[in-house]
Protein backbone atom coordinates (compact mmCIF):
# COMPACT_ATOMS: atom_id res chain seq x y z
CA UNK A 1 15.51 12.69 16.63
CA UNK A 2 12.53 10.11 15.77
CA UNK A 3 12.86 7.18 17.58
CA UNK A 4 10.40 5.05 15.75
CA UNK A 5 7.17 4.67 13.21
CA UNK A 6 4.09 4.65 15.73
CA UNK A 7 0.63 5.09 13.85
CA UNK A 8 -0.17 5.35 10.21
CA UNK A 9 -3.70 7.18 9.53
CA UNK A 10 -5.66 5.34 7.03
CA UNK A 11 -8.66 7.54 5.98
CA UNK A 12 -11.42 5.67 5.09
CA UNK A 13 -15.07 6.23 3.87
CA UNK A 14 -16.76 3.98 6.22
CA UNK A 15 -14.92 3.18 9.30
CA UNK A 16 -17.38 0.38 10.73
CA UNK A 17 -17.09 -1.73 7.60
CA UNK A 18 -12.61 -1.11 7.54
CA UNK A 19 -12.83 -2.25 11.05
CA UNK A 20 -14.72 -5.17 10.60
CA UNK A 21 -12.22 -6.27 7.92
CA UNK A 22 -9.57 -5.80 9.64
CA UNK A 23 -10.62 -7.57 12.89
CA UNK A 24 -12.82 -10.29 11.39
CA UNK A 25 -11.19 -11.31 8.16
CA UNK A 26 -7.44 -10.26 8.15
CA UNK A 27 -7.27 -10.85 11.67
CA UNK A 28 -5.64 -7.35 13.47
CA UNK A 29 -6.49 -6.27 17.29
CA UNK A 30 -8.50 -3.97 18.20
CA UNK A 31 -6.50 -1.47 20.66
CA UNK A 32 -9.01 1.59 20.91
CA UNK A 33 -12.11 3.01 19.46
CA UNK A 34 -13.07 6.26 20.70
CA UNK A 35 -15.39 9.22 19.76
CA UNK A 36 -13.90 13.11 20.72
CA UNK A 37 -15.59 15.97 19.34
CA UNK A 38 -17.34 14.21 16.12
CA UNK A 39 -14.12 12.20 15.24
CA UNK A 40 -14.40 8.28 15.83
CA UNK A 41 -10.76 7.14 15.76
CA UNK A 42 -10.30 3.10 15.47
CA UNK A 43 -6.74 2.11 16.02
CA UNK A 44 -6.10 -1.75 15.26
CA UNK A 45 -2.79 -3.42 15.22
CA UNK A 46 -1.90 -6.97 13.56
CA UNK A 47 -1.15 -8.54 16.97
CA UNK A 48 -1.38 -7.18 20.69
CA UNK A 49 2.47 -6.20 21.17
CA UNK A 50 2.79 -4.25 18.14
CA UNK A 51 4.59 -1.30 17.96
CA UNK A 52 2.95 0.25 15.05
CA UNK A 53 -0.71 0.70 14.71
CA UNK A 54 -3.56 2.03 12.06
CA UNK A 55 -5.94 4.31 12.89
CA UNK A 56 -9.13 4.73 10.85
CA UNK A 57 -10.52 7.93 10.47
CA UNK A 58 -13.59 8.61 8.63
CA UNK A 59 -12.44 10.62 5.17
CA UNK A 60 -15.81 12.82 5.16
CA UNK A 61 -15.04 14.24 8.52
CA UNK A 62 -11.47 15.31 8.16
CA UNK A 63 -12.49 16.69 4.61
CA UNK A 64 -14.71 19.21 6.27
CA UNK A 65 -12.53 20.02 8.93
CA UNK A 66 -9.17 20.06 7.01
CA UNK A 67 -9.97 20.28 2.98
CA UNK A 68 -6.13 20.79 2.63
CA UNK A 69 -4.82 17.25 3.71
CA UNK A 70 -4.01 14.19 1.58
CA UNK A 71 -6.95 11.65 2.46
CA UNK A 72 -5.19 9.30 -0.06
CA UNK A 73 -4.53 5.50 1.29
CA UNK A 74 -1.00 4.94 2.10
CA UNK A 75 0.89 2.21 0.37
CA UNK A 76 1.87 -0.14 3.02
CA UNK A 77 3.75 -3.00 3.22
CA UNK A 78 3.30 -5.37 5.92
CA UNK A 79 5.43 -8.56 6.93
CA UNK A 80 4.75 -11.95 7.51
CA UNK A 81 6.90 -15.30 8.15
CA UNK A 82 4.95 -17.71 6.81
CA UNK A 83 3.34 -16.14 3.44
CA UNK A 84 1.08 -19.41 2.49
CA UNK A 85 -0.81 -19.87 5.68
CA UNK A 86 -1.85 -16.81 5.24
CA UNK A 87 -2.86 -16.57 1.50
CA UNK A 88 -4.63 -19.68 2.27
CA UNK A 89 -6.41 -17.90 4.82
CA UNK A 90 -7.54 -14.78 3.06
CA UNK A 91 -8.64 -16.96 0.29
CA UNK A 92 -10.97 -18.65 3.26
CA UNK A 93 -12.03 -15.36 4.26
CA UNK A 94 -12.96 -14.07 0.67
CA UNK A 95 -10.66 -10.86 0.69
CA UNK A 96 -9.45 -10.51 -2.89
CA UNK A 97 -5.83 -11.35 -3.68
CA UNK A 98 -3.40 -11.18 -6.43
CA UNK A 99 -1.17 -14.13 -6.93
CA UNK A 100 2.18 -14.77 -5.15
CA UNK A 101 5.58 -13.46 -6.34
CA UNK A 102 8.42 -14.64 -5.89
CA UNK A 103 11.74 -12.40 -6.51
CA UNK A 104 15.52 -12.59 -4.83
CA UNK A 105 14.14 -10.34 -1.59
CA UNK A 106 11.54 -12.89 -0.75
CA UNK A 107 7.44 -13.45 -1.67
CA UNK A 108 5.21 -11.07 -1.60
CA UNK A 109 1.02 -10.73 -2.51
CA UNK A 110 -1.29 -8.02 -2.32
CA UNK A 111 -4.91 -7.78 -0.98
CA UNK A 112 -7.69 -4.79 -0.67
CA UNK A 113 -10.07 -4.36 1.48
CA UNK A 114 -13.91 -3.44 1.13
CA UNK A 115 -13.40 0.00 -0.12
CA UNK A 116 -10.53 -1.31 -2.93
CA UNK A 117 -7.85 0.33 -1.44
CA UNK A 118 -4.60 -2.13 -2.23
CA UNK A 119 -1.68 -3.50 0.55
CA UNK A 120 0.94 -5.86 0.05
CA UNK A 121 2.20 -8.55 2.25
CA UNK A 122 5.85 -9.50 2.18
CA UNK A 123 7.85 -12.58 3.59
CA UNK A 124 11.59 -12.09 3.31
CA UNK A 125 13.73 -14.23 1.69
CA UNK A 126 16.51 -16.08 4.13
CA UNK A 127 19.42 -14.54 3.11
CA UNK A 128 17.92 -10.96 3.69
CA UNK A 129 16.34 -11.46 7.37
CA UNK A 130 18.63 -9.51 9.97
């Protein structure tokens, strides 16, 4: 039985610059970055007690060692409680946004990082929080 969602791989061309974004302008942890055998993994997390993580994992590498993998970006959806505090502060930290929407579940926006790969940050709507 799966118990839980623990890492999602993010595969990106240059690891250095994703982890500086992540840690420096949207504001995650860093939890690990290690080297083994050629393969730098970077695992971040958005705060210290988190119980799922991203690792990035340089694309080029796991191309040449597994051609027959997906090294697509994952469409992820993170959560948030208070939605504008933080647009306000990834419009202070120059990552590019789209505008806020409102709908009956709650607000969302999205962002991208350096290498235009696209998330979306969500805070629910009142009625829908368990």
């Amino acid at each position: 039985m799966i118990e839980k969602l623990s890492q999602i791989i993010v595969y990106m061309d240059d690891p250095e610059t994703a982890k500086e974004f992540w840690l420096t302008k949207v504001g995650f942890y860093l939890v690990e970055d290690v080297e083994l055998n050629g393969l730098r993994r970077i695992e971040i997390a958005p705060t210290a007690q988190a119980e799922t993580t991203l690792v990035l994992i340089d694309k080029h590498v796991v191309a040449q060692t597994s051609p027959e993998l997906n090294l697509d970006t994952p469409s992820l959806l993170f959560q948030t409680t208070d939605i504008h505090t933080l647009y306000k502060r990834f419009q202070t930290t120059h990552i590019t946004i789209g505008e806020l929407i409102e709908s009956p579940f709650g607000i969302t926006f999205n962002f991208c990082d350096e290498e235009q790969n696209y998330f979306a940050v969500h805070q629910k709507n009142k009625r829908f929080e368990q």
